[in-house]
C-alpha atoms as a PDB file:
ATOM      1  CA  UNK A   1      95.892 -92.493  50.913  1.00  0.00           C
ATOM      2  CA  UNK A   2      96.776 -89.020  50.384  1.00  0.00           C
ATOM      3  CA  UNK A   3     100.435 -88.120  48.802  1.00  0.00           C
ATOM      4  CA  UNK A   4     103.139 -86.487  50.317  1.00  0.00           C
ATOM      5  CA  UNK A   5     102.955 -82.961  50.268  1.00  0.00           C
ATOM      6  CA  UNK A   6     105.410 -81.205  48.310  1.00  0.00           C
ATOM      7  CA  UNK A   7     105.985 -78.264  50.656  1.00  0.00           C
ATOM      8  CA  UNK A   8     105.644 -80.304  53.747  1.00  0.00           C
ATOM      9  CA  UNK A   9     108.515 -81.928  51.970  1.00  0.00           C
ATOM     10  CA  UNK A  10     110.679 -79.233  51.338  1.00  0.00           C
ATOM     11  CA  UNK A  11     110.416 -77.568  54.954  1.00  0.00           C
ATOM     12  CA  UNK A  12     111.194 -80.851  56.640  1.00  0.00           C
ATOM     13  CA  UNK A  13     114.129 -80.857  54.317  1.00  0.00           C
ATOM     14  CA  UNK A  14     115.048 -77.323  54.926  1.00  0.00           C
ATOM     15  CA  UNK A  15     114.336 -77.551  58.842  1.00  0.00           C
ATOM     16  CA  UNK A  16     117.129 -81.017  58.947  1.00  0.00           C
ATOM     17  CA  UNK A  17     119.329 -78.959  57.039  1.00  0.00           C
ATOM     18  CA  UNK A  18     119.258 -75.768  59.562  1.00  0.00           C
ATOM     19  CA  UNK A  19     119.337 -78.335  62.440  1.00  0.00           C
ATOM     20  CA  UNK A  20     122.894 -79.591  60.960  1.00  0.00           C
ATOM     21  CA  UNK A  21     124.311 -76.570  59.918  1.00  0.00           C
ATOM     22  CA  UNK A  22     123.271 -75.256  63.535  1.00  0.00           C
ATOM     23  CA  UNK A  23     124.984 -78.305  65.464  1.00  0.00           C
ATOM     24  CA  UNK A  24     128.078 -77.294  63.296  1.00  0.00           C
ATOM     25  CA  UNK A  25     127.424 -74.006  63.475  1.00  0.00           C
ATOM     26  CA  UNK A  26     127.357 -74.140  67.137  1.00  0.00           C
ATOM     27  CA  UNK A  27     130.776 -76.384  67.597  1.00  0.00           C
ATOM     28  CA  UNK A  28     132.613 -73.674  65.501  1.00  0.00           C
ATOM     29  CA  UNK A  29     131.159 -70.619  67.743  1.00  0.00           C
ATOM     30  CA  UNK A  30     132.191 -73.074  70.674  1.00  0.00           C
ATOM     31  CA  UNK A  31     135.635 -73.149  68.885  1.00  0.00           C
ATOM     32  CA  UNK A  32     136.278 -69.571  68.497  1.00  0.00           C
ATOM     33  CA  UNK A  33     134.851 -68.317  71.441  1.00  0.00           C
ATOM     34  CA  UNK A  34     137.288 -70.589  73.099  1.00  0.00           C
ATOM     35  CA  UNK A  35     139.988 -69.230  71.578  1.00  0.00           C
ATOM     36  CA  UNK A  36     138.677 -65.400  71.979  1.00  0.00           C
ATOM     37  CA  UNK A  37     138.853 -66.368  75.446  1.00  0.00           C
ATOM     38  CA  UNK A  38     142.146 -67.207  75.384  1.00  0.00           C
ATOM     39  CA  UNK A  39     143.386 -64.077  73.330  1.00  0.00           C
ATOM     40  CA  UNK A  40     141.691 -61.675  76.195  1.00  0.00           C
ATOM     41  CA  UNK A  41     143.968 -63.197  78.743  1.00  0.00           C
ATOM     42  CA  UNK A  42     146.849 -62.120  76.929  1.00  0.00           C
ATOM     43  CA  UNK A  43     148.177 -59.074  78.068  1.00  0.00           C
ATOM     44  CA  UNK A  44     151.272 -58.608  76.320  1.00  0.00           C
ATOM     45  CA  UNK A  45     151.799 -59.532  72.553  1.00  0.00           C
ATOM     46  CA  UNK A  46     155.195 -58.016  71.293  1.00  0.00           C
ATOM     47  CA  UNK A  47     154.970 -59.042  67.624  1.00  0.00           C
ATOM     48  CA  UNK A  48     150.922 -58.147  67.757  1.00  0.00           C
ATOM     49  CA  UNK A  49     149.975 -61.263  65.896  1.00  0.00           C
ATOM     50  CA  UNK A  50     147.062 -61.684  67.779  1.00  0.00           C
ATOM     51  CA  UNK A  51     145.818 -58.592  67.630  1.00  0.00           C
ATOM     52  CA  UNK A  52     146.036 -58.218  64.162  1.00  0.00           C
ATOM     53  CA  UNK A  53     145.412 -61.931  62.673  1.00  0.00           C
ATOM     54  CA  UNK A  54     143.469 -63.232  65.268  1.00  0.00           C
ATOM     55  CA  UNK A  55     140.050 -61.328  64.394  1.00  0.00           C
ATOM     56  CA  UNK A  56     136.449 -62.684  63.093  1.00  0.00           C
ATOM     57  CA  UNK A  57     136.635 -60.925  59.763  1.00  0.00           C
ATOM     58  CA  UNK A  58     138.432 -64.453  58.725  1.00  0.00           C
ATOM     59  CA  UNK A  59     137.860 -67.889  60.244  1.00  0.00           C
ATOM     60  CA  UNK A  60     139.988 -68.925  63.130  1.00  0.00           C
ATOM     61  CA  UNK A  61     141.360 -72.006  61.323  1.00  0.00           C
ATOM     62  CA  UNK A  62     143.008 -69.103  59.416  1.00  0.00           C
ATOM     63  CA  UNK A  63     144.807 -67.635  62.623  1.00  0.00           C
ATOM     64  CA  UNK A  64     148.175 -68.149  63.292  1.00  0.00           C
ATOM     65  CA  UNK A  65     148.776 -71.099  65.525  1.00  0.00           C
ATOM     66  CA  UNK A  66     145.844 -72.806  64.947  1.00  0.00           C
ATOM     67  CA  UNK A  67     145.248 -76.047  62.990  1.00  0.00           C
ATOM     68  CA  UNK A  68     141.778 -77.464  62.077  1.00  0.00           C
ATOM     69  CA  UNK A  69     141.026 -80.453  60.794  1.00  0.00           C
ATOM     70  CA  UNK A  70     139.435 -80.809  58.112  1.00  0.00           C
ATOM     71  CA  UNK A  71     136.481 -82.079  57.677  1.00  0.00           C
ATOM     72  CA  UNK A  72     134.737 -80.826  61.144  1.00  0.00           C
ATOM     73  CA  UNK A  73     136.714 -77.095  61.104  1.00  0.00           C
ATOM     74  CA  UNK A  74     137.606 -77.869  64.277  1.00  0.00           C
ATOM     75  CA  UNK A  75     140.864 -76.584  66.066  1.00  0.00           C
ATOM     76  CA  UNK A  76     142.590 -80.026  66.600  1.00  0.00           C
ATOM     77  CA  UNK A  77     146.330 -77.801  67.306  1.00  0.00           C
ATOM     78  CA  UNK A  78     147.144 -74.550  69.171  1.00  0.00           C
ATOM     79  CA  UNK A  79     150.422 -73.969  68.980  1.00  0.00           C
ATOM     80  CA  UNK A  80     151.939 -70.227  69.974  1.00  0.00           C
ATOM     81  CA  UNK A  81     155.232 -71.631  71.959  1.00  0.00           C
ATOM     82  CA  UNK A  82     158.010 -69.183  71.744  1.00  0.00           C
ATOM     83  CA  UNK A  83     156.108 -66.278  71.211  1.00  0.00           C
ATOM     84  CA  UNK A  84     157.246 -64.122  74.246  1.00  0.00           C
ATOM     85  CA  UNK A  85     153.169 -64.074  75.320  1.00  0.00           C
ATOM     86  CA  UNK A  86     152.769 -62.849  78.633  1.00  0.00           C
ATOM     87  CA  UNK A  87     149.709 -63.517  80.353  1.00  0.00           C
ATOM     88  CA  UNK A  88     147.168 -66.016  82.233  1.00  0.00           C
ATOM     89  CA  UNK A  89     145.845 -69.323  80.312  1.00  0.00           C
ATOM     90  CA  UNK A  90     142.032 -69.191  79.980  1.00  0.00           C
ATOM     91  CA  UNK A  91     140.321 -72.500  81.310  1.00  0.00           C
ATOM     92  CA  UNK A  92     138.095 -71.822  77.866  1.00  0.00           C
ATOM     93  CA  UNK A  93     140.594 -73.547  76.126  1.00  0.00           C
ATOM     94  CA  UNK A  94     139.057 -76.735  77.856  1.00  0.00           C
ATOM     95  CA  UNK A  95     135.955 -76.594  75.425  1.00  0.00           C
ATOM     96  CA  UNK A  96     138.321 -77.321  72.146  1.00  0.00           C
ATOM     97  CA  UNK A  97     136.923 -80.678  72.268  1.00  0.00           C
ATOM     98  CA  UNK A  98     139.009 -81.582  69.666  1.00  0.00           C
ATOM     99  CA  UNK A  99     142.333 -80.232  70.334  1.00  0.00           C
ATOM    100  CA  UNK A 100     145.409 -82.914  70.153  1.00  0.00           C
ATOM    101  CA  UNK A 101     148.189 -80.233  70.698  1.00  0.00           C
ATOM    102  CA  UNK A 102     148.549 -77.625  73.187  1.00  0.00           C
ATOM    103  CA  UNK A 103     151.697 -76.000  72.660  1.00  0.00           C
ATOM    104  CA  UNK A 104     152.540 -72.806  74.508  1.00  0.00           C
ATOM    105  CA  UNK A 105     155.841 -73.690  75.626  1.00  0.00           C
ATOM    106  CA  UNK A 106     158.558 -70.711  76.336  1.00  0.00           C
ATOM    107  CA  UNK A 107     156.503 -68.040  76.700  1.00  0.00           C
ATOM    108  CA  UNK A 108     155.769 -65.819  80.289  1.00  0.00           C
ATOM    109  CA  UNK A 109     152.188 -67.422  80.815  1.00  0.00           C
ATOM    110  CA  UNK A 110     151.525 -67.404  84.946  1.00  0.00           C
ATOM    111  CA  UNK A 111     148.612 -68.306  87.030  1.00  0.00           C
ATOM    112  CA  UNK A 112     146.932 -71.720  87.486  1.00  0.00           C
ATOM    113  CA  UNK A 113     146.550 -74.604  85.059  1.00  0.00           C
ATOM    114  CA  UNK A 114     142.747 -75.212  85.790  1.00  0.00           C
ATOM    115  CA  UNK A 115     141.281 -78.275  86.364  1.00  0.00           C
ATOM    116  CA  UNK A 116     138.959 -78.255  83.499  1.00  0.00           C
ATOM    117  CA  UNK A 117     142.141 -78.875  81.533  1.00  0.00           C
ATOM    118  CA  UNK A 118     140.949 -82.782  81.947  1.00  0.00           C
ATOM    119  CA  UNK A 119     138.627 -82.301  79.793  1.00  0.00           C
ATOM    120  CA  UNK A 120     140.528 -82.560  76.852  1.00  0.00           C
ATOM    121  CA  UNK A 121     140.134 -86.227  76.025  1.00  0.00           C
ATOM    122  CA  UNK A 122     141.576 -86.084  72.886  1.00  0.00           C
ATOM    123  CA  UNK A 123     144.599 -84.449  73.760  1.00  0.00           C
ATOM    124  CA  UNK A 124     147.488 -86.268  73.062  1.00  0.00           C
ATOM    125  CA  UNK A 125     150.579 -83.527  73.550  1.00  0.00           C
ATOM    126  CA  UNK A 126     150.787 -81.217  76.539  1.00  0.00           C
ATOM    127  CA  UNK A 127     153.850 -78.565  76.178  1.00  0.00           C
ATOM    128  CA  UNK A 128     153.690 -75.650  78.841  1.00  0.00           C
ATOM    129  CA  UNK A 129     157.331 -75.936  79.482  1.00  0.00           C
ATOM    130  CA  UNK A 130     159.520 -72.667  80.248  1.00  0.00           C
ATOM    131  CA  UNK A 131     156.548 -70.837  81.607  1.00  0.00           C
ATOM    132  CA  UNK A 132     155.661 -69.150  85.304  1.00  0.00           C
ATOM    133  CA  UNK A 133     152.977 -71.369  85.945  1.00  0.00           C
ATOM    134  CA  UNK A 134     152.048 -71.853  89.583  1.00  0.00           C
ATOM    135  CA  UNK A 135     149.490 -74.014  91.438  1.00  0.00           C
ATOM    136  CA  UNK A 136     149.427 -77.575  92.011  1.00  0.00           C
ATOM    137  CA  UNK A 137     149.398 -79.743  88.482  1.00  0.00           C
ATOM    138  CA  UNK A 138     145.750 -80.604  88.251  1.00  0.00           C
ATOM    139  CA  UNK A 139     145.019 -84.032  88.981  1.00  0.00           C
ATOM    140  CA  UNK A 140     142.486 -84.336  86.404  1.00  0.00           C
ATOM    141  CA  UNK A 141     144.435 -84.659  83.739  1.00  0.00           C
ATOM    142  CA  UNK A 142     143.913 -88.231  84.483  1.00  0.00           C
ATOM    143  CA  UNK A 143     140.856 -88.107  82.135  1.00  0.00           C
ATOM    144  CA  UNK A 144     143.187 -87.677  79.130  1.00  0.00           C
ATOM    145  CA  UNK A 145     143.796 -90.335  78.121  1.00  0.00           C
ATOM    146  CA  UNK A 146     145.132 -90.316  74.957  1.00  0.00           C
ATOM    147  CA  UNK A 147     148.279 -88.092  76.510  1.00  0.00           C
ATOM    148  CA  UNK A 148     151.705 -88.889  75.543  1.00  0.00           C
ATOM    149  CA  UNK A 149     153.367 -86.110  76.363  1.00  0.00           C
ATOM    150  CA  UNK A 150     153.563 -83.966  79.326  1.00  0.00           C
ATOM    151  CA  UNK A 151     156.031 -81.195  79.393  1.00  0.00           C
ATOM    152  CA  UNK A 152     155.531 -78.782  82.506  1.00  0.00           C
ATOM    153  CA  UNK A 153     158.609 -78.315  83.668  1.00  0.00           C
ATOM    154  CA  UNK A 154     160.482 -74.881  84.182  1.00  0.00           C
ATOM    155  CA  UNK A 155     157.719 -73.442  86.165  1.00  0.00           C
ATOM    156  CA  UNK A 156     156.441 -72.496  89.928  1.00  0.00           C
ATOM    157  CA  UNK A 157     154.205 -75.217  90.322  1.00  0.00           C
ATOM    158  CA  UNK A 158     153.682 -76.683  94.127  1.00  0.00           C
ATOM    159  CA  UNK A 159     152.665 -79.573  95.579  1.00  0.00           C
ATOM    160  CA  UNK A 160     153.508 -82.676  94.235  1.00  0.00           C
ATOM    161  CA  UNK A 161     153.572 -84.916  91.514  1.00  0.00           C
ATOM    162  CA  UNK A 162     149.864 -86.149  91.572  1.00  0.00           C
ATOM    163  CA  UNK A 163     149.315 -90.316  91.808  1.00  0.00           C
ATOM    164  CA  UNK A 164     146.310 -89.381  89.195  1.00  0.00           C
ATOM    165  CA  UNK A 165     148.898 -89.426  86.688  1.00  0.00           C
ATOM    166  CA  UNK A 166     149.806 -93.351  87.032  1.00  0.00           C
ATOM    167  CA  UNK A 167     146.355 -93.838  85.514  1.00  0.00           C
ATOM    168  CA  UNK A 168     147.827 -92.604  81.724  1.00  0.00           C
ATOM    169  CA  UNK A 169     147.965 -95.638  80.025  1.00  0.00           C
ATOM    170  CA  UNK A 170     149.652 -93.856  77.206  1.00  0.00           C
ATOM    171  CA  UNK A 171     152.182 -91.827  78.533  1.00  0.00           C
ATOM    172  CA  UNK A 172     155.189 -91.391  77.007  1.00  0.00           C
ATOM    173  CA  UNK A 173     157.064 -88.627  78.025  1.00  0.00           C
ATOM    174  CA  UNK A 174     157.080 -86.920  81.456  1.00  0.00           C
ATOM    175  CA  UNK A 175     159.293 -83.986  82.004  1.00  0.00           C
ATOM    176  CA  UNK A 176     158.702 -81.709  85.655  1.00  0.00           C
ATOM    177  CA  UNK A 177     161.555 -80.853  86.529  1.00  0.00           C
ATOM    178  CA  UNK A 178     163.375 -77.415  87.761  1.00  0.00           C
ATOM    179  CA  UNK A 179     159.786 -76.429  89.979  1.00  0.00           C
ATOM    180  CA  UNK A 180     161.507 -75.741  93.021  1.00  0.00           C
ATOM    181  CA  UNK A 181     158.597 -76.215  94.893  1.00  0.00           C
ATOM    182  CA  UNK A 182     157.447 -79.384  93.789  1.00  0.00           C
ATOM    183  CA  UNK A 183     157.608 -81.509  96.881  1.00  0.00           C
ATOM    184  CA  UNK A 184     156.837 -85.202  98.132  1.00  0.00           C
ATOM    185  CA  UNK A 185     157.889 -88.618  96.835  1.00  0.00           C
ATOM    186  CA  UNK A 186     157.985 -89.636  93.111  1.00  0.00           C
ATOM    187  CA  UNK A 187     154.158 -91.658  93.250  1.00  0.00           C
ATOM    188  CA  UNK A 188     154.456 -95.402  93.130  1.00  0.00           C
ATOM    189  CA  UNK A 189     151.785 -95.352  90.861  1.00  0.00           C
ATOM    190  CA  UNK A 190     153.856 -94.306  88.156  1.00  0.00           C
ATOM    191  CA  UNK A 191     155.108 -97.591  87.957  1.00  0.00           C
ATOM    192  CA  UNK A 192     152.079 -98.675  86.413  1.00  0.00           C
ATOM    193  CA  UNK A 193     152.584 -96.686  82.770  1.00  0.00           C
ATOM    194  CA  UNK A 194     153.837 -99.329  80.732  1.00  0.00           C
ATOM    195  CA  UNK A 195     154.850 -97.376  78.173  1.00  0.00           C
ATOM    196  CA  UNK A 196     156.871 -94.591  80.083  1.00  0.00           C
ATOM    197  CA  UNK A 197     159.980 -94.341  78.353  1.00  0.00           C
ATOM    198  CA  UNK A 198     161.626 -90.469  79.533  1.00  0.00           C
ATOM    199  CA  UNK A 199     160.958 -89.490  82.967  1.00  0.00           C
ATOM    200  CA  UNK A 200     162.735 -86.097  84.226  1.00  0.00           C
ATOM    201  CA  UNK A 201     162.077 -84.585  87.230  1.00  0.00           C
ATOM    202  CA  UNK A 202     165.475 -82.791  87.847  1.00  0.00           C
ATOM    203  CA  UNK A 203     166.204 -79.818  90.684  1.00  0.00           C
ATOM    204  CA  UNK A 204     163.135 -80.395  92.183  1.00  0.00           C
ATOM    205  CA  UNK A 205     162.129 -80.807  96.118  1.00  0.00           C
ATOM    206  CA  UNK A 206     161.645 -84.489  95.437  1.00  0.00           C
ATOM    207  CA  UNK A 207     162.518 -86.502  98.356  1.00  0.00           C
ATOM    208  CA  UNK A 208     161.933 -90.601  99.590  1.00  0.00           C
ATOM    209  CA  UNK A 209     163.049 -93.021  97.146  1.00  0.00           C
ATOM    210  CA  UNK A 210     162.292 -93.946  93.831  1.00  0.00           C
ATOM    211  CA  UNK A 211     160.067 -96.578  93.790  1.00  0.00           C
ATOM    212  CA  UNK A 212     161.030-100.024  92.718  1.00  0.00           C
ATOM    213  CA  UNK A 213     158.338-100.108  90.430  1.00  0.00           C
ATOM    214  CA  UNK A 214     159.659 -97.606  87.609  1.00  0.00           C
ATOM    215  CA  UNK A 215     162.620 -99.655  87.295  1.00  0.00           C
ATOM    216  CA  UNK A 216     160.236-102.278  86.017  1.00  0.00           C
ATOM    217  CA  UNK A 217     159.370-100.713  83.124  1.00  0.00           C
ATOM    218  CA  UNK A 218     161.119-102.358  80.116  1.00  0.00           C
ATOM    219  CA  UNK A 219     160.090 -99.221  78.063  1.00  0.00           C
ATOM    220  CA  UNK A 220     162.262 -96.655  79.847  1.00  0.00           C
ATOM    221  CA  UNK A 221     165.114 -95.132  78.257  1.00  0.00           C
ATOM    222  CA  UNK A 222     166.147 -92.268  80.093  1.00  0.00           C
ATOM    223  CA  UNK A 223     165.501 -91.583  83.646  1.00  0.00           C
ATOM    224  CA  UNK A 224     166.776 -87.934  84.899  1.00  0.00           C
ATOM    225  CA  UNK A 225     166.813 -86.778  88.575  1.00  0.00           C
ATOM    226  CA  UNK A 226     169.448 -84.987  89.377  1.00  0.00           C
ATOM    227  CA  UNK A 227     169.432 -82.006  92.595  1.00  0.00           C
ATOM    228  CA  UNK A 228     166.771 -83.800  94.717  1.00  0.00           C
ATOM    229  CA  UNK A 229     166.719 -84.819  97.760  1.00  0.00           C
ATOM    230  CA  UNK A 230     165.950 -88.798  96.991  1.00  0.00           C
ATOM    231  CA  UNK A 231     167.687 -90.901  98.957  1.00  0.00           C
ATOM    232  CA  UNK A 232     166.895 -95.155  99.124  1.00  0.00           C
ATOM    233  CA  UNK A 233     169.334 -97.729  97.603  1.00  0.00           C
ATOM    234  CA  UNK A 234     168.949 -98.973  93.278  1.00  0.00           C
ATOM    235  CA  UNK A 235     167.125-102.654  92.993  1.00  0.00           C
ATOM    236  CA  UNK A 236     170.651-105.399  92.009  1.00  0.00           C
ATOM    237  CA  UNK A 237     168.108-106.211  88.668  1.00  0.00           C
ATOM    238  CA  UNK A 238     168.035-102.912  87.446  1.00  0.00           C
ATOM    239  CA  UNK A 239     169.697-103.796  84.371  1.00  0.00           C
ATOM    240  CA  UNK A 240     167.169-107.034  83.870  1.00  0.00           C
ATOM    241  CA  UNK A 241     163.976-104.950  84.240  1.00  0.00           C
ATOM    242  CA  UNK A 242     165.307-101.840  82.057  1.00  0.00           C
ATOM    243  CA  UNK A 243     167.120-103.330  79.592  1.00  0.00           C
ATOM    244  CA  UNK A 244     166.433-100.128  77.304  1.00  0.00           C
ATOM    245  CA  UNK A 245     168.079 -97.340  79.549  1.00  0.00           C
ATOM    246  CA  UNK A 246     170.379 -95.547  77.681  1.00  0.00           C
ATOM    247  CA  UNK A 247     170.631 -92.658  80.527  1.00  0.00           C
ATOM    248  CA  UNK A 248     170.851 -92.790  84.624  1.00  0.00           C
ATOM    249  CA  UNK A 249     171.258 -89.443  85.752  1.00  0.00           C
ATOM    250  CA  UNK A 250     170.671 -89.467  89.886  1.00  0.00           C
ATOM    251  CA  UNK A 251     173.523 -87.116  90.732  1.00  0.00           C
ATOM    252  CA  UNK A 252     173.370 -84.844  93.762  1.00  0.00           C
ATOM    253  CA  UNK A 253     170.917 -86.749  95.651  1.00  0.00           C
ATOM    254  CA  UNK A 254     171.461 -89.096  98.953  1.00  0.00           C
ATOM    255  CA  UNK A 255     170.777 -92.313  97.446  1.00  0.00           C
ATOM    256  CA  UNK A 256     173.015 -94.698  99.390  1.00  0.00           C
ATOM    257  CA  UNK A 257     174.345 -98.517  99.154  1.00  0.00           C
ATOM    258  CA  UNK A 258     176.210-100.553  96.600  1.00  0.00           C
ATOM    259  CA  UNK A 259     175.913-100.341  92.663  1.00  0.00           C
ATOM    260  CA  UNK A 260     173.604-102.995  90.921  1.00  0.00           C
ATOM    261  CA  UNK A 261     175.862-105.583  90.293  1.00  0.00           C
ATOM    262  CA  UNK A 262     174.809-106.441  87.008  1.00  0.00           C
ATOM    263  CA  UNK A 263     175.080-102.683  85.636  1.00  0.00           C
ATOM    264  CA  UNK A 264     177.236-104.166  83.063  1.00  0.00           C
ATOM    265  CA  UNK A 265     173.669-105.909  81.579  1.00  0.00           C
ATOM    266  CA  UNK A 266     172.620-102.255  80.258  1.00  0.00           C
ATOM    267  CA  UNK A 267     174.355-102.269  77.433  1.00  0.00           C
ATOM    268  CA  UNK A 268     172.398 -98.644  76.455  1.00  0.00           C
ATOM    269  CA  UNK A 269     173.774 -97.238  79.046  1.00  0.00           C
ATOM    270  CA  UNK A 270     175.887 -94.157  77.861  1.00  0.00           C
ATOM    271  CA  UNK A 271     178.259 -91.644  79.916  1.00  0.00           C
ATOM    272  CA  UNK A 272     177.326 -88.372  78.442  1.00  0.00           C
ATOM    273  CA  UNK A 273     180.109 -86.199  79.787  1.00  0.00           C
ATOM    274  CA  UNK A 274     177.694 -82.661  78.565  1.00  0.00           C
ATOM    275  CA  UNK A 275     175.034 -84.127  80.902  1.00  0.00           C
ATOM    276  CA  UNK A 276     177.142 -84.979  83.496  1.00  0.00           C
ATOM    277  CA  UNK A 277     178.674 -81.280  83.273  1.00  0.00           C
ATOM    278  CA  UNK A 278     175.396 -79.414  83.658  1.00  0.00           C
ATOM    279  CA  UNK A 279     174.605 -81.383  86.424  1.00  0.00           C
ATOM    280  CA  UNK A 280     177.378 -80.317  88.360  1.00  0.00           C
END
């Protein structure tokens, strides 16, 4: 039996390693050219920080805002909130395979939030809050499912709030409120997140009831939906099933009937005269 040949050897050795570096090679072009994307939708930057940092002379785990992690040098956080960007966010951003934290909260982004946003199955925070975002809220973000967090309120979007959402198993944190426009009934199926503890959907077009449901969830700790139009009566066992709520905020709505009896049972429960101030 012949040997091995030695420089058979070594270009199957060199032709693995160019087939790795490639596959890495080709998640970090993936990467930036995501983010490249994203910078050309910009059309106002009044500190310049992306035109000046974010360039390919240096890698974009360099760039301002972004976090990589790091062993893959992948982007795993964007985060430009507060930066006074004006401009439309690119549905590019979807192909960050790895991103965890989308942060671009208080800026003057408008224009959809595309549905290849669901995409994102690692992502874990979504902050778009303070924004002019318009559209209906994609109901694909269903397919995250690692999200906690979902902060989109303080924008234009329409529609409603979409039942896709109930399928989050671990959602945390769901803040809509203040889009005018957002319209319908707050989706029984949001009764099924087991772990929704803040839910704030204030002056908003919401109208029906609240569904029984969310006040089954022992997690909650703060509900907040003040200047809808919800009207219904509150389940007698509030108090039993949400034994955690620290905050009831339902003023200026047309919710009707008697007070749970056994209020007295939430022993969270707080009267925050500030929050009772702003909602007047």
């Amino acid at each position: 039996m012949e040997g091995h040949n030695p420089v058979s050897l070594f270009r199957l050795l060199l032709i693995q390693s160019f087939m790795v570096w490639l596959a890495m090679s080709s998640s970090n072009i993936t990467d930036q050219s995501a983010l490249l994307a994203f910078k050309f939708g910009i059309k106002f930057d009044p500190t310049n920080v992306l035109a000046h940092n974010w360039t390919t002379s240096t890698s974009f785990c360099n760039w301002i805002g972004v976090t990589c992690s790091t062993r893959r040098q992948r982007v795993t956080v964007l985060d430009l909130g507060h930066m006074g960007l004006q401009g439309t966010i690119s549905p590019y951003l979807s192909n960050l395979s790895f991103l965890v934290v989308l942060d671009l909260q208080n800026n003057s982004f408008h224009g959809s939030l595309a549905h290849e946003f669901g995409h994102l199955h690692r992502l874990k925070g979504l902050w778009l809050q303070y924004n002019y975002l318009e559209g209906t809220i994609p109901t694909s973000l269903h397919q995250c499912r690692r999200l906690q967090v979902i902060y989109l309120a303080d924008n234009n979007f329409t529609g409603g709030i979409p039942t896709e959402l109930g399928m989050l198993p671990e959602l945390r944190y769901l803040s809509l409120g203040e889009n005018y426009n957002l319209l319908g009934t707050i989706p029984l199926s949001l009764g099924n997140i087991t772990k929704l503890e803040y839910l704030a959907v204030e002056r908003s077009g919401l109208t029906g009831s609240i569904p029984f449901a969310i006040f089954n969830l022992s997690s909650l700790w703060y509900i907040f939906l003040p200047q809808n139009t919800i009207s219904g009566t509150l389940p007698d066992d509030l108090c039993l099933n949400c034994p955690n709520l620290e905050e009831l905020v339902l003023a200026y709505n047309l919710i009707s009937g008697p007070l749970p009896s056994m209020l007295h049972l939430c022993q969270e429960l707080t009267w925050n005269r500030r929050r009772n101030r702003e909602s007047s």
